[in-house]
PDB file of N, CA and C in Angstrom:
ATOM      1  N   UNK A   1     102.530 113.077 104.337  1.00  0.00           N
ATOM      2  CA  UNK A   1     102.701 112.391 105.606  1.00  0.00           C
ATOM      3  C   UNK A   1     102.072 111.004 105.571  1.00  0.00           C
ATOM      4  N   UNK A   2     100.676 110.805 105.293  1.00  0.00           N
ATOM      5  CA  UNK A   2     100.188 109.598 104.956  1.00  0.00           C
ATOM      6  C   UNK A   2     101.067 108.821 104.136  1.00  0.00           C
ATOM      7  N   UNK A   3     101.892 109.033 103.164  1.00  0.00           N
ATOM      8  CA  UNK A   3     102.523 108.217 102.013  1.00  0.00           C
ATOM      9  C   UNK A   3     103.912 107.729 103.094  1.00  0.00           C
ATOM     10  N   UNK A   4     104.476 108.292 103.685  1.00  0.00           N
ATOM     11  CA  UNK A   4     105.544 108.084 104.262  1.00  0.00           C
ATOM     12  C   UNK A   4     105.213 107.092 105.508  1.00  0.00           C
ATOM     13  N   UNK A   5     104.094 107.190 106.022  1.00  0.00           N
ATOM     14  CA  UNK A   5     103.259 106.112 107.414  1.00  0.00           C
ATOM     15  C   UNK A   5     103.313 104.975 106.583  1.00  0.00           C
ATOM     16  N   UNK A   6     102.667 105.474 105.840  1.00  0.00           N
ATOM     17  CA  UNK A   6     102.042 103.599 104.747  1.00  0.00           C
ATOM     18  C   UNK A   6     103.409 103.241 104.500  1.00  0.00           C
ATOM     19  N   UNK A   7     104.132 103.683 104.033  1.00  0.00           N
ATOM     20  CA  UNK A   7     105.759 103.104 103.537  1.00  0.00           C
ATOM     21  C   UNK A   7     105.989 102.199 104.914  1.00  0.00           C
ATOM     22  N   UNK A   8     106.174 102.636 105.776  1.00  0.00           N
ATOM     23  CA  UNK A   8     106.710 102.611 107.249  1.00  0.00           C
ATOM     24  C   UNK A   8     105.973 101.450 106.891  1.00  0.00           C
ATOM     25  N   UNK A   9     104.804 101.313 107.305  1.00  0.00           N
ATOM     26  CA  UNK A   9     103.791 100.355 107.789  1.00  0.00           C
ATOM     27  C   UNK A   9     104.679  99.017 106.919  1.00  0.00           C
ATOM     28  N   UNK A  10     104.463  99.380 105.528  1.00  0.00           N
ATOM     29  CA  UNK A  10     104.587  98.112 104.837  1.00  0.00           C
ATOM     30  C   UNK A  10     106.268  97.537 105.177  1.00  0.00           C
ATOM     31  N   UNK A  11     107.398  98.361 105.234  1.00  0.00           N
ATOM     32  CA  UNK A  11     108.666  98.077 105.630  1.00  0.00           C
ATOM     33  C   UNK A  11     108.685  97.100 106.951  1.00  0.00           C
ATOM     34  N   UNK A  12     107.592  97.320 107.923  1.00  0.00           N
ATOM     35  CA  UNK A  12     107.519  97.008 109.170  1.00  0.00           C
ATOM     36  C   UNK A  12     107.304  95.310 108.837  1.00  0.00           C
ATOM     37  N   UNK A  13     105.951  95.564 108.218  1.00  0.00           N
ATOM     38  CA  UNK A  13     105.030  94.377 107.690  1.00  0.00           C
ATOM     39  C   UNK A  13     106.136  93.612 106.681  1.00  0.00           C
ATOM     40  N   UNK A  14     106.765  94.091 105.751  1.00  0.00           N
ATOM     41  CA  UNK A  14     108.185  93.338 105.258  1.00  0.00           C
ATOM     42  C   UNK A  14     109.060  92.313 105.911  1.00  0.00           C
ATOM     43  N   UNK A  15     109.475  93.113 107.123  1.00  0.00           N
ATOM     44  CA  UNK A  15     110.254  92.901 108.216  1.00  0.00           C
ATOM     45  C   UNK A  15     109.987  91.499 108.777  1.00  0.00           C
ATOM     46  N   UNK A  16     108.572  91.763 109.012  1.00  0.00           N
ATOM     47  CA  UNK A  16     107.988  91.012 110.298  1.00  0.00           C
ATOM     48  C   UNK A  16     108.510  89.258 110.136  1.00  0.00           C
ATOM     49  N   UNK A  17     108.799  88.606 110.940  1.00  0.00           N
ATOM     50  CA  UNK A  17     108.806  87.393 110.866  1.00  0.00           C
ATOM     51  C   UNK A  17     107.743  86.647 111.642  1.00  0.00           C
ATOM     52  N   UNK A  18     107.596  85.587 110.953  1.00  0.00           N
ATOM     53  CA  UNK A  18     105.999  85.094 111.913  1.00  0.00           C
ATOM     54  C   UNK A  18     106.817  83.833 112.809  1.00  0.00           C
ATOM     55  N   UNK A  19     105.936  83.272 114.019  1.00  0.00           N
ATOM     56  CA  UNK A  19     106.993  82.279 114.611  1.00  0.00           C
ATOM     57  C   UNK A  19     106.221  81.424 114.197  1.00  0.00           C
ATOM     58  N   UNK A  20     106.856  80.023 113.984  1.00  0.00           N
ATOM     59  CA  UNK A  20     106.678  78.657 113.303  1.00  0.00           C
ATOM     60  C   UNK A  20     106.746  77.824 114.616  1.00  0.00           C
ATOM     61  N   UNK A  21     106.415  76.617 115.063  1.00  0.00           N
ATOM     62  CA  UNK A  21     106.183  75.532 115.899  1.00  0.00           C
ATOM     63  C   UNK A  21     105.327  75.290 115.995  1.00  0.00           C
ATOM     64  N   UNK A  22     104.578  74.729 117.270  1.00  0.00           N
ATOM     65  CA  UNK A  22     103.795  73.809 118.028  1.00  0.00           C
ATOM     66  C   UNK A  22     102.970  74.720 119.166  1.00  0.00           C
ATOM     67  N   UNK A  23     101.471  74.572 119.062  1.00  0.00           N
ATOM     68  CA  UNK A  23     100.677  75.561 119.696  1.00  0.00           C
ATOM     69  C   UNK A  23     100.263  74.582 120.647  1.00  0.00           C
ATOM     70  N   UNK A  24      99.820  74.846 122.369  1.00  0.00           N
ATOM     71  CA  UNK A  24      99.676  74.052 123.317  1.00  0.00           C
ATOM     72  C   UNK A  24      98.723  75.079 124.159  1.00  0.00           C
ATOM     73  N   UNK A  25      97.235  74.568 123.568  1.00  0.00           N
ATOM     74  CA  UNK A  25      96.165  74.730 124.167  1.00  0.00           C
ATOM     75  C   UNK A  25      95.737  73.773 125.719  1.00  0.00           C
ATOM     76  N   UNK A  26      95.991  74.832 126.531  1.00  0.00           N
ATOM     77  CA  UNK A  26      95.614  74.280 127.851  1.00  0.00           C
ATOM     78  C   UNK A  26      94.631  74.028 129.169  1.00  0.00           C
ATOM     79  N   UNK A  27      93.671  73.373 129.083  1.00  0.00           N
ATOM     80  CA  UNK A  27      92.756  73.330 130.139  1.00  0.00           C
ATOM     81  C   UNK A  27      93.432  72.846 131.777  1.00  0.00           C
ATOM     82  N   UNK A  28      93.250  74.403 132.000  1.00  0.00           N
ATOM     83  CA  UNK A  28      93.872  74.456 133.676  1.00  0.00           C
ATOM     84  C   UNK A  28      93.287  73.487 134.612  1.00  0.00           C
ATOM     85  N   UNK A  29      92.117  73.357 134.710  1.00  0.00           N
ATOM     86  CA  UNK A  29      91.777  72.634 135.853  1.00  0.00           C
ATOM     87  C   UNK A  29      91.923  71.182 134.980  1.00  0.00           C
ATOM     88  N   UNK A  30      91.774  70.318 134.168  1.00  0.00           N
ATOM     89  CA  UNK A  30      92.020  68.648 133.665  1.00  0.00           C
ATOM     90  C   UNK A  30      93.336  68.845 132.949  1.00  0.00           C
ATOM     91  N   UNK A  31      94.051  69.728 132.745  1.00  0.00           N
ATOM     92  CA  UNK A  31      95.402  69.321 132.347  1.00  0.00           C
ATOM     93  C   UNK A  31      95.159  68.773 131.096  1.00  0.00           C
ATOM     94  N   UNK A  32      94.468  68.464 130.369  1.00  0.00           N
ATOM     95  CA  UNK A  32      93.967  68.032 128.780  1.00  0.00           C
ATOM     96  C   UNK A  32      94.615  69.454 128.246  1.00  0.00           C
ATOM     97  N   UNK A  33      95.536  68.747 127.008  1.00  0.00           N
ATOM     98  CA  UNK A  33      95.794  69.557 125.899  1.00  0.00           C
ATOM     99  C   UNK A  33      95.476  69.620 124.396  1.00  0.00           C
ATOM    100  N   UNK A  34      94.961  70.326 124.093  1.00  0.00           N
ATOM    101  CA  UNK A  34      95.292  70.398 122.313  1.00  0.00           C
ATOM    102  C   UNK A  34      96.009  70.823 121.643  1.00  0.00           C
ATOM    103  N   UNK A  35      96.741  70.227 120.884  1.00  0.00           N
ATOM    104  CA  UNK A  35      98.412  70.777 120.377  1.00  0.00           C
ATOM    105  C   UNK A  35      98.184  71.015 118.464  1.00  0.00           C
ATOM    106  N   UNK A  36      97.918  71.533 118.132  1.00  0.00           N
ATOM    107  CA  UNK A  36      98.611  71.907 116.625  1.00  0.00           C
ATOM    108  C   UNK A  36      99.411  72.798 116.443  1.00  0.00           C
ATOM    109  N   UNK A  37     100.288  71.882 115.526  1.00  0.00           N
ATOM    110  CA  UNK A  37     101.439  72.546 114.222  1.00  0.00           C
ATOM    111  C   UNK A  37     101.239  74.052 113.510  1.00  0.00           C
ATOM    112  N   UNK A  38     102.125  74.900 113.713  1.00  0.00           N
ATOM    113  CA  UNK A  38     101.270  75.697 112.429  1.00  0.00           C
ATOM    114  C   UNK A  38     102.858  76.489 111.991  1.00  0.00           C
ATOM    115  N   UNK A  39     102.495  77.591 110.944  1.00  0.00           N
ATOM    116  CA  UNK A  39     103.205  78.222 110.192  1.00  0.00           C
ATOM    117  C   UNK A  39     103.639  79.751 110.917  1.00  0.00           C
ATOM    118  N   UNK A  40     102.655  79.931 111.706  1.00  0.00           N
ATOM    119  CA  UNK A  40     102.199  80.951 112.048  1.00  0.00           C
ATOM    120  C   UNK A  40     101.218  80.983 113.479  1.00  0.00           C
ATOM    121  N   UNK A  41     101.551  80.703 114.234  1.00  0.00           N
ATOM    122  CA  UNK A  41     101.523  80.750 115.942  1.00  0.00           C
ATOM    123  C   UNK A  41     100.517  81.983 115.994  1.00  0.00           C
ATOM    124  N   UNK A  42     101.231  83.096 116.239  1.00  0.00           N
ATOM    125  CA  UNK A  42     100.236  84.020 116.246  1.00  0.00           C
ATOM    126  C   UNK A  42      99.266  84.330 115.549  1.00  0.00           C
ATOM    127  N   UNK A  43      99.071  83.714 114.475  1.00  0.00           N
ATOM    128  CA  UNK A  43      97.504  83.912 113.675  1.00  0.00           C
ATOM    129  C   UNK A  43      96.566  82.406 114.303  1.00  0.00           C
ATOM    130  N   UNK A  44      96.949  81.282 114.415  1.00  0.00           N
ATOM    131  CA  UNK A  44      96.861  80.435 114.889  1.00  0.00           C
ATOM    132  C   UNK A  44      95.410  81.219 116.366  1.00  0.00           C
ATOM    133  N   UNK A  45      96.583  81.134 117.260  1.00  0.00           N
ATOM    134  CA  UNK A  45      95.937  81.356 118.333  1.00  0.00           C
ATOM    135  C   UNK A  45      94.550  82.726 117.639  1.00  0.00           C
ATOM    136  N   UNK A  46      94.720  83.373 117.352  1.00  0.00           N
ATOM    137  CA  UNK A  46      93.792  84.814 116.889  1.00  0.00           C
ATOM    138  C   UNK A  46      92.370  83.577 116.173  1.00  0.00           C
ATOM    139  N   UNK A  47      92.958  82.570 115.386  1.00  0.00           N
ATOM    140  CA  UNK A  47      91.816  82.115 114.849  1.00  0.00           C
ATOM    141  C   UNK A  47      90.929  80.993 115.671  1.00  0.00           C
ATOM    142  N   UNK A  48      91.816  80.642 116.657  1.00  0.00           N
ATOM    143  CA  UNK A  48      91.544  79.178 117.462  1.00  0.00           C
ATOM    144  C   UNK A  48      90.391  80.525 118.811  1.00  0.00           C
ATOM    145  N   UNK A  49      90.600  81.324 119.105  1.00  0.00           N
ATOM    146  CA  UNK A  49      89.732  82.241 120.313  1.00  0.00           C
ATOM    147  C   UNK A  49      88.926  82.704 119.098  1.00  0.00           C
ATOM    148  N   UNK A  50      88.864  83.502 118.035  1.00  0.00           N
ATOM    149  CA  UNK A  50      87.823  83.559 117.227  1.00  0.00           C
ATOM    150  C   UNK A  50      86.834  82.881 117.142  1.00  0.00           C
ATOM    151  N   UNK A  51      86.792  81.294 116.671  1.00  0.00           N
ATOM    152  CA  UNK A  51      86.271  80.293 117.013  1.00  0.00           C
ATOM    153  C   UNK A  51      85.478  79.714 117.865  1.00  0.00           C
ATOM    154  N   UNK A  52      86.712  79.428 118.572  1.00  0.00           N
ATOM    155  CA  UNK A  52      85.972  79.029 120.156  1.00  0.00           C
ATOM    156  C   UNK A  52      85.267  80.067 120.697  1.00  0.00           C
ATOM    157  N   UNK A  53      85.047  81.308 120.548  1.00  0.00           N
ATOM    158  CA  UNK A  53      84.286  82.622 121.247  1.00  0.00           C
ATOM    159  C   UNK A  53      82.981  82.475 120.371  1.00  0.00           C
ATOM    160  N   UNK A  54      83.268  81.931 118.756  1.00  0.00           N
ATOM    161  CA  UNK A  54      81.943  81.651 118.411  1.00  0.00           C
ATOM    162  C   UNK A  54      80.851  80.375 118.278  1.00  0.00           C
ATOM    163  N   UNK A  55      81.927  79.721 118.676  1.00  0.00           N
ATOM    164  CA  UNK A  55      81.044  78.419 119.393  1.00  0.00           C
ATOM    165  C   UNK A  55      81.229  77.466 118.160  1.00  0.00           C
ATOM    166  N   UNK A  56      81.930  77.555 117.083  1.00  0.00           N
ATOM    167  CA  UNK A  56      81.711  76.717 116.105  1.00  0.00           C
ATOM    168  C   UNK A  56      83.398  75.944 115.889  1.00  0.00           C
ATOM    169  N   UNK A  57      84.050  75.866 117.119  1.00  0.00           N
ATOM    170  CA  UNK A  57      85.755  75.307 116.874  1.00  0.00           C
ATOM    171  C   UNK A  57      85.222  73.815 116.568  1.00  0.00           C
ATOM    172  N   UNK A  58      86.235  73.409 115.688  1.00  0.00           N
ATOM    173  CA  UNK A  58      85.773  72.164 115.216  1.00  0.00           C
ATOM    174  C   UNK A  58      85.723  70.628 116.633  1.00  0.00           C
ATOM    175  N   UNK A  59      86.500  70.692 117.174  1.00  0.00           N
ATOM    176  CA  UNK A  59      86.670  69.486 118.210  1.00  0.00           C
ATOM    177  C   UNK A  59      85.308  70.319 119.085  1.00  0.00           C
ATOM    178  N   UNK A  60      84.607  69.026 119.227  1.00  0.00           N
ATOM    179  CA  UNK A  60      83.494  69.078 119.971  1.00  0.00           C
ATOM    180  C   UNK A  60      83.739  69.285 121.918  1.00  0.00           C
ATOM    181  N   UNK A  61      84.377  68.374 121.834  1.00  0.00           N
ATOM    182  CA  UNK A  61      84.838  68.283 123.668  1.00  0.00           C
ATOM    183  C   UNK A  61      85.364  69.909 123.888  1.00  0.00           C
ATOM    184  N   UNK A  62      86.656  70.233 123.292  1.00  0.00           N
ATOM    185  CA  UNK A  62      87.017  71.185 123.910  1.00  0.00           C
ATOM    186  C   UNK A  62      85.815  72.198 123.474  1.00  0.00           C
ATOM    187  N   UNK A  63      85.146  72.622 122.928  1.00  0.00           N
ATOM    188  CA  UNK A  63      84.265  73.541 122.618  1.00  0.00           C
ATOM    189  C   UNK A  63      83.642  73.776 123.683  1.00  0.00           C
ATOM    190  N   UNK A  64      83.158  72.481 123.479  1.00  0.00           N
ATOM    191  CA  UNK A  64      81.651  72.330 125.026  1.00  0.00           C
ATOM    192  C   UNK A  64      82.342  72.871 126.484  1.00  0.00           C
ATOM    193  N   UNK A  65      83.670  72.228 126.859  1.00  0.00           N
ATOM    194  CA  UNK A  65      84.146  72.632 127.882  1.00  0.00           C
ATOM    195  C   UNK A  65      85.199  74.082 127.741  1.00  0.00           C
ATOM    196  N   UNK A  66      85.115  74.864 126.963  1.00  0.00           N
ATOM    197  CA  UNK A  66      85.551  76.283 126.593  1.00  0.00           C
ATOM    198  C   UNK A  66      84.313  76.844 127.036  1.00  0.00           C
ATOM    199  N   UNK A  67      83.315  76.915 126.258  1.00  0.00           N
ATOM    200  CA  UNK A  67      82.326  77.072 126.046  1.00  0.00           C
ATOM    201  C   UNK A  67      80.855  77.476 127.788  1.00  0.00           C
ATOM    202  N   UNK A  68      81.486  76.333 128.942  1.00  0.00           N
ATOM    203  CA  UNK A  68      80.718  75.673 129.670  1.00  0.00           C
ATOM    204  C   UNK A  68      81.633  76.626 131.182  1.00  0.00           C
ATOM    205  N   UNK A  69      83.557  76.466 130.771  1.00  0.00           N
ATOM    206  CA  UNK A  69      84.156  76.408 131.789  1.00  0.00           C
ATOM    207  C   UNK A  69      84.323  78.298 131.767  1.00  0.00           C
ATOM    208  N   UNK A  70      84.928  78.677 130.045  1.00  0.00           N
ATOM    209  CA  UNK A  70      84.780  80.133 130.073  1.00  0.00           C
ATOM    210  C   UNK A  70      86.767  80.444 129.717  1.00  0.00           C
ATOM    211  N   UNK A  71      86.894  81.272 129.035  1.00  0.00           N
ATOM    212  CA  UNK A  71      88.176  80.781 128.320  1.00  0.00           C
ATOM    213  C   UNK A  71      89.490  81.161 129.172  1.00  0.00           C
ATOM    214  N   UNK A  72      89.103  81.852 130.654  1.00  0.00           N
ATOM    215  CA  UNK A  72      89.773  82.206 131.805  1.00  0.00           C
ATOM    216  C   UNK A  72      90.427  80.884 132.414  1.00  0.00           C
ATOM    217  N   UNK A  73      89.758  79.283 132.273  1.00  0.00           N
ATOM    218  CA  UNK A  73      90.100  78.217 132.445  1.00  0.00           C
ATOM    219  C   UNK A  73      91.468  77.691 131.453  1.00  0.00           C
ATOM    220  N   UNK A  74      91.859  78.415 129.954  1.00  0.00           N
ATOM    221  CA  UNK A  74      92.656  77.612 129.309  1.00  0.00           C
ATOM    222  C   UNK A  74      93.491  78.758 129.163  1.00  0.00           C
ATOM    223  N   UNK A  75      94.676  78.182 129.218  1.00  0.00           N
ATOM    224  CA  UNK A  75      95.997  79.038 128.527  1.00  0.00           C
ATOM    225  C   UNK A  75      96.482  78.621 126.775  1.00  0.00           C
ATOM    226  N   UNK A  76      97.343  79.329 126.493  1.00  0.00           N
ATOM    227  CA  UNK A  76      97.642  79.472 125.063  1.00  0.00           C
ATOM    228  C   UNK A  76      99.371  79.489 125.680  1.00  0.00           C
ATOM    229  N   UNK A  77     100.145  78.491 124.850  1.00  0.00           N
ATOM    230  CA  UNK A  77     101.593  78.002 125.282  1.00  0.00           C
ATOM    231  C   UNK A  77     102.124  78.153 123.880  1.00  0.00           C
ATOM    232  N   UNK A  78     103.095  78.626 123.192  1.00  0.00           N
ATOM    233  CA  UNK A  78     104.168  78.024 122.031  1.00  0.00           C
ATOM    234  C   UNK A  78     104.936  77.004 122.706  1.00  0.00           C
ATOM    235  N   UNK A  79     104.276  75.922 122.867  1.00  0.00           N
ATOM    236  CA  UNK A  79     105.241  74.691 123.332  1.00  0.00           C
ATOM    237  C   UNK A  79     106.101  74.481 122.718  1.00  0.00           C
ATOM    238  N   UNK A  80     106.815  74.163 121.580  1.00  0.00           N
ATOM    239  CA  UNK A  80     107.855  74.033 120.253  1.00  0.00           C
ATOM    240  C   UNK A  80     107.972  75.345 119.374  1.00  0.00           C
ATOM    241  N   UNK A  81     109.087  76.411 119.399  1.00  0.00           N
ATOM    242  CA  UNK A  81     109.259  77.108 118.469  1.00  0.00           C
ATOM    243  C   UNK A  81     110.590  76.470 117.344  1.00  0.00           C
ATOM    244  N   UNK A  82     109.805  76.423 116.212  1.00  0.00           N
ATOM    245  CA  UNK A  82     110.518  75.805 114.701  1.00  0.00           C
ATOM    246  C   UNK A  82     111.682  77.214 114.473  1.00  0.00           C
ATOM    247  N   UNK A  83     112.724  77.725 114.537  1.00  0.00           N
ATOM    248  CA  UNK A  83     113.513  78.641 114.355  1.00  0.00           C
ATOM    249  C   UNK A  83     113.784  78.872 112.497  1.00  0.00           C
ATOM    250  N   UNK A  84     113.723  80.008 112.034  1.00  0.00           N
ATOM    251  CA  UNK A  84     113.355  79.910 110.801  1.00  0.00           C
ATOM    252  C   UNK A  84     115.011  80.293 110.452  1.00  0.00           C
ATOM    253  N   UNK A  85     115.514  79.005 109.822  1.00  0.00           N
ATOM    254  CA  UNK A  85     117.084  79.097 109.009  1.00  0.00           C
ATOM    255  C   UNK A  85     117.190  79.887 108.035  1.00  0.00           C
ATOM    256  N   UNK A  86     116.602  80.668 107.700  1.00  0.00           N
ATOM    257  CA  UNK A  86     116.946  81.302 106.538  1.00  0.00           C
ATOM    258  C   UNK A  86     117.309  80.705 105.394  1.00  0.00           C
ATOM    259  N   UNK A  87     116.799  79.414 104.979  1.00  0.00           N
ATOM    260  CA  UNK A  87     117.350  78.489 103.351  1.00  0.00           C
ATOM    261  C   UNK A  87     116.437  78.308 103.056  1.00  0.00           C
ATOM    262  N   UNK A  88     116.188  78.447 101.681  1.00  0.00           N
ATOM    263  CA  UNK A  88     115.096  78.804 101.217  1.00  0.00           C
ATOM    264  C   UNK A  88     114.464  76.683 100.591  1.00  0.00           C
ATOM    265  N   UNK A  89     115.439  75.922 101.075  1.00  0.00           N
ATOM    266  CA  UNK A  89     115.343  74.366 100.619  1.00  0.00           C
ATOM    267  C   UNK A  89     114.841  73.730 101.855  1.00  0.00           C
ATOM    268  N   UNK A  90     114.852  74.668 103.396  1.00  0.00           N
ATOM    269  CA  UNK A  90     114.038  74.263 104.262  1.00  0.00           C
ATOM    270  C   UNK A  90     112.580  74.042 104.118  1.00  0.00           C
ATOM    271  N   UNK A  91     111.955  72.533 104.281  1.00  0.00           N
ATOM    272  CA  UNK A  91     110.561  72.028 103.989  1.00  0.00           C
ATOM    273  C   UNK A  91     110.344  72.336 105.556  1.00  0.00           C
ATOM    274  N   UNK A  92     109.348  73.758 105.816  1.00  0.00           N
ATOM    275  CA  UNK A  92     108.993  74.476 106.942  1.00  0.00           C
ATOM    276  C   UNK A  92     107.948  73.502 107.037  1.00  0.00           C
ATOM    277  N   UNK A  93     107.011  72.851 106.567  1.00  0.00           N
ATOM    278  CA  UNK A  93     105.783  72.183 106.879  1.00  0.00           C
ATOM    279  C   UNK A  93     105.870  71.111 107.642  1.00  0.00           C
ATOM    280  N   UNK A  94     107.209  70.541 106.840  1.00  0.00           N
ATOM    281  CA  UNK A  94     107.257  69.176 107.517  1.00  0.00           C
ATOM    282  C   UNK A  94     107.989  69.109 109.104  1.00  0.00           C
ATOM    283  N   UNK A  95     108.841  70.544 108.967  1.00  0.00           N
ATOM    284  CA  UNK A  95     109.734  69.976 110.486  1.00  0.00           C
ATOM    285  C   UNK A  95     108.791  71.050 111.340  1.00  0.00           C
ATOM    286  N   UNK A  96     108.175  71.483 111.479  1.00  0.00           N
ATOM    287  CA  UNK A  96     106.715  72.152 112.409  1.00  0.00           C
ATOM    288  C   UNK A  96     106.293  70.372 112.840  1.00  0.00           C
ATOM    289  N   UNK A  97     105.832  69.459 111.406  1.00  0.00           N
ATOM    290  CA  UNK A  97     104.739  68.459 111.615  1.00  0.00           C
ATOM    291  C   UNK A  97     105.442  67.346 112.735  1.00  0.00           C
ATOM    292  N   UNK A  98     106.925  67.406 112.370  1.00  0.00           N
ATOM    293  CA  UNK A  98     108.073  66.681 113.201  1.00  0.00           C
ATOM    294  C   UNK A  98     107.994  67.264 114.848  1.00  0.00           C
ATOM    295  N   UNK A  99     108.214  68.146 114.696  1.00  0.00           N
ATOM    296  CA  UNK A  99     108.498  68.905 116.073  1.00  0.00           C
ATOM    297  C   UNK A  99     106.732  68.380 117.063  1.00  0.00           C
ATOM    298  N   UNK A 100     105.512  68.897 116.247  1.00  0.00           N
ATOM    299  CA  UNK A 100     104.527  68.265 116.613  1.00  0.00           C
ATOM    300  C   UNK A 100     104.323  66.845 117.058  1.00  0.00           C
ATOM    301  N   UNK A 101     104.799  66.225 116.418  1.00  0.00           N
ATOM    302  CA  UNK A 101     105.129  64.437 116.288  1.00  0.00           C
ATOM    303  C   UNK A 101     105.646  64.482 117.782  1.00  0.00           C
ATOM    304  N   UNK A 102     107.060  64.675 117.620  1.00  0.00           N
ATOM    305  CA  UNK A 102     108.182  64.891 118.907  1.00  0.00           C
ATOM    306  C   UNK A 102     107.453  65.251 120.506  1.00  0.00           C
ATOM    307  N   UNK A 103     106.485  66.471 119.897  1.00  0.00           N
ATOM    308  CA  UNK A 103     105.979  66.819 121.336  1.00  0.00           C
ATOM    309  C   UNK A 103     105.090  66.193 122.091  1.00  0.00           C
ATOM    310  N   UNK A 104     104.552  65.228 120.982  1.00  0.00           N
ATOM    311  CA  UNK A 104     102.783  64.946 121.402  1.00  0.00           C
ATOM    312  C   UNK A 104     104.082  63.291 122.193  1.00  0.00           C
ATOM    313  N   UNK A 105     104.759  62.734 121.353  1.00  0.00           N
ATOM    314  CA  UNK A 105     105.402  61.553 121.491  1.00  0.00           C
ATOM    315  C   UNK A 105     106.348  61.758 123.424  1.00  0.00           C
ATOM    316  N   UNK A 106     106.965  63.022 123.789  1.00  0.00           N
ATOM    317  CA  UNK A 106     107.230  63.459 124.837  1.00  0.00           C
ATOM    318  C   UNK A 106     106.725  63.366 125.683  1.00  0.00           C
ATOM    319  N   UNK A 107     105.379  63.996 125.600  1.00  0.00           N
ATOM    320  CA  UNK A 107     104.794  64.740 126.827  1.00  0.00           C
ATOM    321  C   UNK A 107     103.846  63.897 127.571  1.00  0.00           C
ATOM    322  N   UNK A 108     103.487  63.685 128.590  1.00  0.00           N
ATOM    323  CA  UNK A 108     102.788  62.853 129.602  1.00  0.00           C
ATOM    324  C   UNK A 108     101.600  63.142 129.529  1.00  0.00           C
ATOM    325  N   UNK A 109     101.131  64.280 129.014  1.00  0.00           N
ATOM    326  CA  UNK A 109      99.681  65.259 128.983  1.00  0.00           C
ATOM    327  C   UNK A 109      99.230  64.186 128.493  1.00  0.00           C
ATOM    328  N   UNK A 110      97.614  64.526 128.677  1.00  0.00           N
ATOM    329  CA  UNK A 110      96.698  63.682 128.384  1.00  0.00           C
ATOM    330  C   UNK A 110      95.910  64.842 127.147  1.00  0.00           C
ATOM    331  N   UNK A 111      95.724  64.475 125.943  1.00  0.00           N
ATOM    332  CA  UNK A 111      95.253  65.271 124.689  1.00  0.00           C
ATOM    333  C   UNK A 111      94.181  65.163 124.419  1.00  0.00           C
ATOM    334  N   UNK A 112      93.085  66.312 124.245  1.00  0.00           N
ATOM    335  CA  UNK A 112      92.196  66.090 123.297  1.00  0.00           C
ATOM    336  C   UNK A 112      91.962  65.111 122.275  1.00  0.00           C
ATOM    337  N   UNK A 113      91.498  63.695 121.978  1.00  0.00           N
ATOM    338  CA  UNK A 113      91.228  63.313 121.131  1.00  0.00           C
ATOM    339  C   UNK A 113      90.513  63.907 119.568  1.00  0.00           C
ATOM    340  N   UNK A 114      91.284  63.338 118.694  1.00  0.00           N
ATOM    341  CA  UNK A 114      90.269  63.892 117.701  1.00  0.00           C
ATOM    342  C   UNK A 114      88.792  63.579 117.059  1.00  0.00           C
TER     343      UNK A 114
END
């Protein structure tokens, strides 16, 4: 029974597709955003609250005000999802970094500096 779960598991884990775009960290009350690119959205966010819960996220501002306001103040957005074409000659890095480009170049928000 165990051998047949683990199969499962890993078929699942095979399966899985991760989503690709543009992550849009949000402070509710100043409307300030922090936006990164990634490969992987949902590990993304898992490592960005890891972080920030341990006080050591690299951008100083949002830390202090995570940190000060309490993480009930910010939302977590996939602002840009990158749709994965299935070709294996798709450069995934660069059109995430595009789509990032695109969004930050769009949007009226006022951003975290780096």
């Amino acid at each position: 029974m165990k051998n047949e779960l683990k199969k499962q598991l890993r078929e699942k884990a095979k399966d899985h597709k991760t989503t690709m775009g543009v992550l849009a960290l949000t402070n509710t009350l100043t409307g300030k955003q922090y936006i990164q690119a990634s490969l992987n959205l949902e590990a993304l966010v898992n490592k960005m609250k890891f972080l920030l819960n341990g006080g050591i996220f690299e951008h100083s501002q949002l830390q202090k005000e995570w940190t000060e306001l309490g993480s009930d103040t910010f939302t977590f957005e996939f602002a840009v999802i990158v749709p994965d074409q299935n070709n294996e000659y798709t450069n995934y890095r660069q059109e995430i970094r595009k789509a990032e480009q695109a969004f930050i170049s769009e949007s009226n928000m006022e951003f975290y500096s780096s």
